[in-house]
C-alpha atoms as a PDB file:
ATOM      1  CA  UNK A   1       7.091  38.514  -2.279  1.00  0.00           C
ATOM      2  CA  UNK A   2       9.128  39.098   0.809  1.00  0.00           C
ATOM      3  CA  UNK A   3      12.585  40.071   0.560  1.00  0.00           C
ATOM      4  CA  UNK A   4      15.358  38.852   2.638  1.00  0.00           C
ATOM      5  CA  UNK A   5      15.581  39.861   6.332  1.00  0.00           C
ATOM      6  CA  UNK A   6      17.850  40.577   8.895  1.00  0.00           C
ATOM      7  CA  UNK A   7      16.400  39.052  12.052  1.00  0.00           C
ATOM      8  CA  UNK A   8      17.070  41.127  15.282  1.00  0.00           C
ATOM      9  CA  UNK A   9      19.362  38.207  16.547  1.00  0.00           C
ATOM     10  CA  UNK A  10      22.125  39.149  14.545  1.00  0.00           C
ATOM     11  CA  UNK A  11      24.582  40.757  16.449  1.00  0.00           C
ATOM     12  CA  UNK A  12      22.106  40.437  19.532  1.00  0.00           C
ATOM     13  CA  UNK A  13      23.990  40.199  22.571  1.00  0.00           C
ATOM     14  CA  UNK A  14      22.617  36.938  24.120  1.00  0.00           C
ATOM     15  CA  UNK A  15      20.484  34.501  21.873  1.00  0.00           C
ATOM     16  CA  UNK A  16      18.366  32.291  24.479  1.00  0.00           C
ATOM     17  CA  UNK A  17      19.906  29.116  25.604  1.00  0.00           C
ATOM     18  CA  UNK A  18      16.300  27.795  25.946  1.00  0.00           C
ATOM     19  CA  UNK A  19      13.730  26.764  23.800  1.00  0.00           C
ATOM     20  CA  UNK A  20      10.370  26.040  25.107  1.00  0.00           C
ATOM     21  CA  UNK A  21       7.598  24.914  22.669  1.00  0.00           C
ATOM     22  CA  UNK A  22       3.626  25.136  24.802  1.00  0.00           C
ATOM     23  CA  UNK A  23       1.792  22.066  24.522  1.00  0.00           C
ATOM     24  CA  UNK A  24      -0.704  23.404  21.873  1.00  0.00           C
ATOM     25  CA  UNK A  25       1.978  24.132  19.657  1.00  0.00           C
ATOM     26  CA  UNK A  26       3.872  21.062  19.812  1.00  0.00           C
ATOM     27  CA  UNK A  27       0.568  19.268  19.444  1.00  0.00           C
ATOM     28  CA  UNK A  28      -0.102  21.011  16.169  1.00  0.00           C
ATOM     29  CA  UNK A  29       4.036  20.443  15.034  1.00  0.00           C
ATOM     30  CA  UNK A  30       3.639  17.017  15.731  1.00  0.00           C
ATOM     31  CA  UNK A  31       0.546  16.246  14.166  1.00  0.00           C
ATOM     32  CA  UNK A  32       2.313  17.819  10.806  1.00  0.00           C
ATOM     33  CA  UNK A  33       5.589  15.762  10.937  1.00  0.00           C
ATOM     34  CA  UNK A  34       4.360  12.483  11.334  1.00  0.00           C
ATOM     35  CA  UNK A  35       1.926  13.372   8.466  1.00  0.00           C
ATOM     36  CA  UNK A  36       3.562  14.936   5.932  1.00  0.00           C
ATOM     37  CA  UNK A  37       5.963  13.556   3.003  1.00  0.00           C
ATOM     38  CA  UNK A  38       6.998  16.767   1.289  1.00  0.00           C
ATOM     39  CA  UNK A  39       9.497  18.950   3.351  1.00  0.00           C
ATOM     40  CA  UNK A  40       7.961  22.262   5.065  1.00  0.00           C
ATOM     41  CA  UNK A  41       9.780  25.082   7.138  1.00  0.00           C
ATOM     42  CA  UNK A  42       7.801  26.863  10.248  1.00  0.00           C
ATOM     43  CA  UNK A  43       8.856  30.094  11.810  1.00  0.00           C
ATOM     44  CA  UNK A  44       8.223  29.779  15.462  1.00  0.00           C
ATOM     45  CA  UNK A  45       7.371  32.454  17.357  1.00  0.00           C
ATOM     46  CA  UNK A  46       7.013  33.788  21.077  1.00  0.00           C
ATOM     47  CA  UNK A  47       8.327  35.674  23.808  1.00  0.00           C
ATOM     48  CA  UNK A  48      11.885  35.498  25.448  1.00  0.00           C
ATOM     49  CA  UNK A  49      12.150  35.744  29.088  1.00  0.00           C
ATOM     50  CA  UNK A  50      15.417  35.720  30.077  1.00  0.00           C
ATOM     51  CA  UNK A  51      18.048  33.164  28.339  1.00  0.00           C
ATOM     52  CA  UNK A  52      14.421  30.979  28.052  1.00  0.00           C
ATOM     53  CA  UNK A  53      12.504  31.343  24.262  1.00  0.00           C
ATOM     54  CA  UNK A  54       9.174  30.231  24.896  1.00  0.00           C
ATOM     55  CA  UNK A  55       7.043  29.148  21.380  1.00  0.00           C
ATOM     56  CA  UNK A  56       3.320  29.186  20.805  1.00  0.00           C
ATOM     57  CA  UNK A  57       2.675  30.001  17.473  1.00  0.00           C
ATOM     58  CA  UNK A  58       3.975  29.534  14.574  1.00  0.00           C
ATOM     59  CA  UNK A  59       4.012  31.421  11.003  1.00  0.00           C
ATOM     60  CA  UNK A  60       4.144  29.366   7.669  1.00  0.00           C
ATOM     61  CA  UNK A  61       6.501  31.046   5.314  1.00  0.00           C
ATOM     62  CA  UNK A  62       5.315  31.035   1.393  1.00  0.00           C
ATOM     63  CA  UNK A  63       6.787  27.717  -0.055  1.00  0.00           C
ATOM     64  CA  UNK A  64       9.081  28.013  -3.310  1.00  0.00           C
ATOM     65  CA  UNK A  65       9.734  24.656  -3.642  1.00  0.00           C
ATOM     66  CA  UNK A  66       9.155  21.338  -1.107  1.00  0.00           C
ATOM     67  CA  UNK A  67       9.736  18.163  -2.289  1.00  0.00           C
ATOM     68  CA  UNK A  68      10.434  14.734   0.076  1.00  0.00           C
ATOM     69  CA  UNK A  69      14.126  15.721   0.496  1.00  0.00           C
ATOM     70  CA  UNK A  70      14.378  19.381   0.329  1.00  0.00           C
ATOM     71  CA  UNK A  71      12.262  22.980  -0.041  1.00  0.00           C
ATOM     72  CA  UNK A  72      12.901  26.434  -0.498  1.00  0.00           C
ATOM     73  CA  UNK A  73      10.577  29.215   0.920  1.00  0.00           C
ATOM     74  CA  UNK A  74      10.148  33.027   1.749  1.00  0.00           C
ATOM     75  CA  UNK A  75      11.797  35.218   4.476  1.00  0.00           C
ATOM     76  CA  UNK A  76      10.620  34.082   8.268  1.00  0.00           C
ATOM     77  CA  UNK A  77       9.224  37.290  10.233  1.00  0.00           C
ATOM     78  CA  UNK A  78      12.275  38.929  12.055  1.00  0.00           C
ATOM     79  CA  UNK A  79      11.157  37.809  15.617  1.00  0.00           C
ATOM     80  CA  UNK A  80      11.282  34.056  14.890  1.00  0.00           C
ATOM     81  CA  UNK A  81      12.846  32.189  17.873  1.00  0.00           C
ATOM     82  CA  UNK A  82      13.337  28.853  15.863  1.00  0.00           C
ATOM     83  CA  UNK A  83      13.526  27.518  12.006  1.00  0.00           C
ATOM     84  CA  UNK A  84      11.360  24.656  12.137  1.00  0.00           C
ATOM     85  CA  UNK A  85      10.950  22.168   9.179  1.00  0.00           C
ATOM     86  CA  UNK A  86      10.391  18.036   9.046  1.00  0.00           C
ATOM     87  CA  UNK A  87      12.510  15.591   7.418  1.00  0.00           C
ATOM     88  CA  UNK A  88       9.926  12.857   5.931  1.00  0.00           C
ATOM     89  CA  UNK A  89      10.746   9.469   6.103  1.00  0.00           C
ATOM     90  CA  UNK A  90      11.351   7.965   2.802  1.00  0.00           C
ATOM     91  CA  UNK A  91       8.510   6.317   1.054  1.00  0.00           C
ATOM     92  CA  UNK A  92       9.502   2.628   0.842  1.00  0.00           C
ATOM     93  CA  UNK A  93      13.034   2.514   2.335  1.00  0.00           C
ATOM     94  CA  UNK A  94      14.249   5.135  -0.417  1.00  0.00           C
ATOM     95  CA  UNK A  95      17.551   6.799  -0.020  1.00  0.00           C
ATOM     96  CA  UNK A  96      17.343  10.197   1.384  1.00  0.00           C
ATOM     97  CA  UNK A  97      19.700  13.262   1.037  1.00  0.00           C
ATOM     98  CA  UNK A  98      20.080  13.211   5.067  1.00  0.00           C
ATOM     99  CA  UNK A  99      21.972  10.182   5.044  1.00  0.00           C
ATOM    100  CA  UNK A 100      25.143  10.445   6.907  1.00  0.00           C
ATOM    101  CA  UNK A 101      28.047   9.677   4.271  1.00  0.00           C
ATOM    102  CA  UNK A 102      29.333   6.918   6.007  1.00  0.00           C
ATOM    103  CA  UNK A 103      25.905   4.964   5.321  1.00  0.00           C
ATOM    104  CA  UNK A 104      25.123   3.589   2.093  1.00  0.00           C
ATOM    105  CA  UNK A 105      22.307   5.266   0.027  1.00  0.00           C
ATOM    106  CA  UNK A 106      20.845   1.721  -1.014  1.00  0.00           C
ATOM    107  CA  UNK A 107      20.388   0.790   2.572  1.00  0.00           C
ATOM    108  CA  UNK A 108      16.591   1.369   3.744  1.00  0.00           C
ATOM    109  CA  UNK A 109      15.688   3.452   6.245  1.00  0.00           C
ATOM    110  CA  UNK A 110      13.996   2.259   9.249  1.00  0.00           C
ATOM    111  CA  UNK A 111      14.885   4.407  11.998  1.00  0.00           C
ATOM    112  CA  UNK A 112      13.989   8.308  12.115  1.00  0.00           C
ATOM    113  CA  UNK A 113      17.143   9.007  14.170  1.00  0.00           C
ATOM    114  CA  UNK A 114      19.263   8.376  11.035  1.00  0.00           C
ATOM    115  CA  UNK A 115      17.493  11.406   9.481  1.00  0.00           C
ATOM    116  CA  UNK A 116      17.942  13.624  12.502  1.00  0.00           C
ATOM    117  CA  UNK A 117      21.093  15.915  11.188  1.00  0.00           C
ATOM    118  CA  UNK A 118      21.282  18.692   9.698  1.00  0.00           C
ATOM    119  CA  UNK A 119      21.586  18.743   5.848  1.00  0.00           C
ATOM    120  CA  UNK A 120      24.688  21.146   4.103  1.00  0.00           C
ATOM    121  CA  UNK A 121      21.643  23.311   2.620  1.00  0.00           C
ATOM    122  CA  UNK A 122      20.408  23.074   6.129  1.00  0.00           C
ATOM    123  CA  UNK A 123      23.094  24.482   7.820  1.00  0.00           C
ATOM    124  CA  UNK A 124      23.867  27.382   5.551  1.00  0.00           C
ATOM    125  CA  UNK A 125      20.182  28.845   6.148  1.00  0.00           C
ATOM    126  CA  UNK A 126      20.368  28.331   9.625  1.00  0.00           C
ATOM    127  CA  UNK A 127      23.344  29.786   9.510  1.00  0.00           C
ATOM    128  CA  UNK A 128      22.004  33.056   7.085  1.00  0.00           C
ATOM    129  CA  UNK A 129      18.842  33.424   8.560  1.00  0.00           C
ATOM    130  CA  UNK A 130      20.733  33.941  11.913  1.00  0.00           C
ATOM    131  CA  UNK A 131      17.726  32.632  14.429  1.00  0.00           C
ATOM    132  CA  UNK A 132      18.555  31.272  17.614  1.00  0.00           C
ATOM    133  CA  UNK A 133      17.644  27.669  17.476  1.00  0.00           C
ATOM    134  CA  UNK A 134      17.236  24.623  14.648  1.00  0.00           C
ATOM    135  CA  UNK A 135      14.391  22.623  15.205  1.00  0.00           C
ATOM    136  CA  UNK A 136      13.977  19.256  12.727  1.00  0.00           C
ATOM    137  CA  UNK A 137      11.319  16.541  13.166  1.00  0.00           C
ATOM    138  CA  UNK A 138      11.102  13.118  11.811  1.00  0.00           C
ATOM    139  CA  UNK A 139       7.816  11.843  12.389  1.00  0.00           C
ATOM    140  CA  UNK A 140       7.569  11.908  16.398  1.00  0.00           C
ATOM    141  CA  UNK A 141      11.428  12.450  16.875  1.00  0.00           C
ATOM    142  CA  UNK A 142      12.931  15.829  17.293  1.00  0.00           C
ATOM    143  CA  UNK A 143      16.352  17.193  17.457  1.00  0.00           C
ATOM    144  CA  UNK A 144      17.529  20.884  17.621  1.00  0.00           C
ATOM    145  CA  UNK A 145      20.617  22.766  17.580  1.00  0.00           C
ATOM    146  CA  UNK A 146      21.782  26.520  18.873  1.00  0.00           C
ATOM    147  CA  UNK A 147      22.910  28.953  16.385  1.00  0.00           C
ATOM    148  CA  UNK A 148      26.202  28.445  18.460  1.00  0.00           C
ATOM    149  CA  UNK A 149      26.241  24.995  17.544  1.00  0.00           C
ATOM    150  CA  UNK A 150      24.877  25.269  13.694  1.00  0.00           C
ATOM    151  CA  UNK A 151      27.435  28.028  13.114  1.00  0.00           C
ATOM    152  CA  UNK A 152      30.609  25.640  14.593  1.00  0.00           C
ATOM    153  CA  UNK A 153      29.126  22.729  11.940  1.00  0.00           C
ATOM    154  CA  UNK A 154      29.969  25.353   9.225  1.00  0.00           C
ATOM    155  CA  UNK A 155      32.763  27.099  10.524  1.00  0.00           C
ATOM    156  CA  UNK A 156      34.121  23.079  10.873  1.00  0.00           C
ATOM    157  CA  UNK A 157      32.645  21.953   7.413  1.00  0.00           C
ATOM    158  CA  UNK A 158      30.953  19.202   9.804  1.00  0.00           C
ATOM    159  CA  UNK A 159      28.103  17.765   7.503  1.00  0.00           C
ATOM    160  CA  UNK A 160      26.012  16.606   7.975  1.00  0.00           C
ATOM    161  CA  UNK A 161      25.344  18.253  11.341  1.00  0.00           C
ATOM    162  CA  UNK A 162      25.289  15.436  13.889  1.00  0.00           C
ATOM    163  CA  UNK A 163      22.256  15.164  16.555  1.00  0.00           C
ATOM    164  CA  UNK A 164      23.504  15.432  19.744  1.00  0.00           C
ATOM    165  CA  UNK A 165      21.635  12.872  22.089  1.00  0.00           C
ATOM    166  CA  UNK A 166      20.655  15.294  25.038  1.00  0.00           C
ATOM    167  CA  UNK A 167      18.899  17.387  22.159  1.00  0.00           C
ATOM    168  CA  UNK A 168      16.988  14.568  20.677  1.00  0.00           C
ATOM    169  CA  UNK A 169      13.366  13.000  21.687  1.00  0.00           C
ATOM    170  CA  UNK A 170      11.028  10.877  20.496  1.00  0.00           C
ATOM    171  CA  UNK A 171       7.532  12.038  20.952  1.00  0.00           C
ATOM    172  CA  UNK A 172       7.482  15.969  22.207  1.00  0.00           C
ATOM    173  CA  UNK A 173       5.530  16.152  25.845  1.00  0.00           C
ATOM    174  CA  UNK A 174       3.977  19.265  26.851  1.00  0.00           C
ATOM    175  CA  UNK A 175       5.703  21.935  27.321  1.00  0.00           C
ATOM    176  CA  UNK A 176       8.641  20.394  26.290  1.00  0.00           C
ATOM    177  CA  UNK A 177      12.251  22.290  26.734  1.00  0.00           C
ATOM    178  CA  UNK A 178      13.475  21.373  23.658  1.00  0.00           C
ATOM    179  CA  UNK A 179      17.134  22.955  23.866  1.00  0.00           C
ATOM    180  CA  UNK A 180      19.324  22.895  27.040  1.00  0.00           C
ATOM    181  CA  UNK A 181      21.495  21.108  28.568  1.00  0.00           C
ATOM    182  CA  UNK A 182      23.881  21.720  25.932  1.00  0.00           C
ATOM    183  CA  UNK A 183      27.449  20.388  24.999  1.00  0.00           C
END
């Protein structure tokens, strides 16, 4: 059983501004999230070149717990560039823990951008596990965040963490640069 890390981010000088996931990879990532109904988290992994992360593999970390609206797993490998994981779309219009506040839980939901934010439990391990980027997918839409960004959610008790619309897509294409162009 792996033990908790301290990735070689923290306290890092610059985290990458960049994320970059290769088309095989975000073939594979998509693939998962539009299939799965359980929650899993990815490490992503790769080389940084400059302020640009670039990710073509990934590592699955041992699950301790995955259920439709939340899971618990073991330690990512210290050179992870992003904490991946997939927010499933309820089966049957169910409520969902994502759910902004504001929205009521007994309204079905229909559109995968409502479960693009980041989750309280989401932001504390983002925020713990110190990588630089957030990656969540709901079927084919993706949002990320920065570690910049994650840690101002929590430093603001903003939750859940709002997408921000230049760091959402639906349907990843190759090569994608999946964070940039930040606010």
């Amino acid at each position: 059983m792996l033990g908790p890390l301290t990735p070689r981010w923290v306290g890092a000088q610059a985290l990458p501004s960049y994320l970059v996931i290769e088309p095989a990879l975000s073939t594979k990532l998509e693939a998962l999230a539009e299939g799965l109904h359980h929650e899993i988290a990815l490490c992503l992994r790769g080389a940084v070149e400059g302020d640009t992360a670039r990710a073509d593999d990934f590592v699955m970390p041992v699950p301790r717990r995955s259920t439709a609206q939340a899971s618990t797993f073991s330690a990512c490998p210290a050179e992870t560039l992003a904490l991946w994981h997939n927010h499933p779309m309820p089966l049957g219009g169910r409520p969902s823990a994502y759910l902004p506040a504001r929205r009521l839980r007994s309204e079905p939901v229909t559109n995968p951008l409502s479960l693009c934010a980041l989750s309280q439990h989401d932001i504390a391990t983002t925020v713990r596990l110190g990588f630089p980027f957030a990656v969540i997918a709901v079927g084919d839409t993706w949002c990320w965040w920065t570690q910049e960004q994650v840690r101002a959610f929590d430093d603001n008790g903003l939750v859940p963490g709002p997408r921000f619309p230049t760091q959402t897509v639906r349907g990843l294409p190759p090569a994608a640069t999946v964070a940039g162009d930040l606010q």
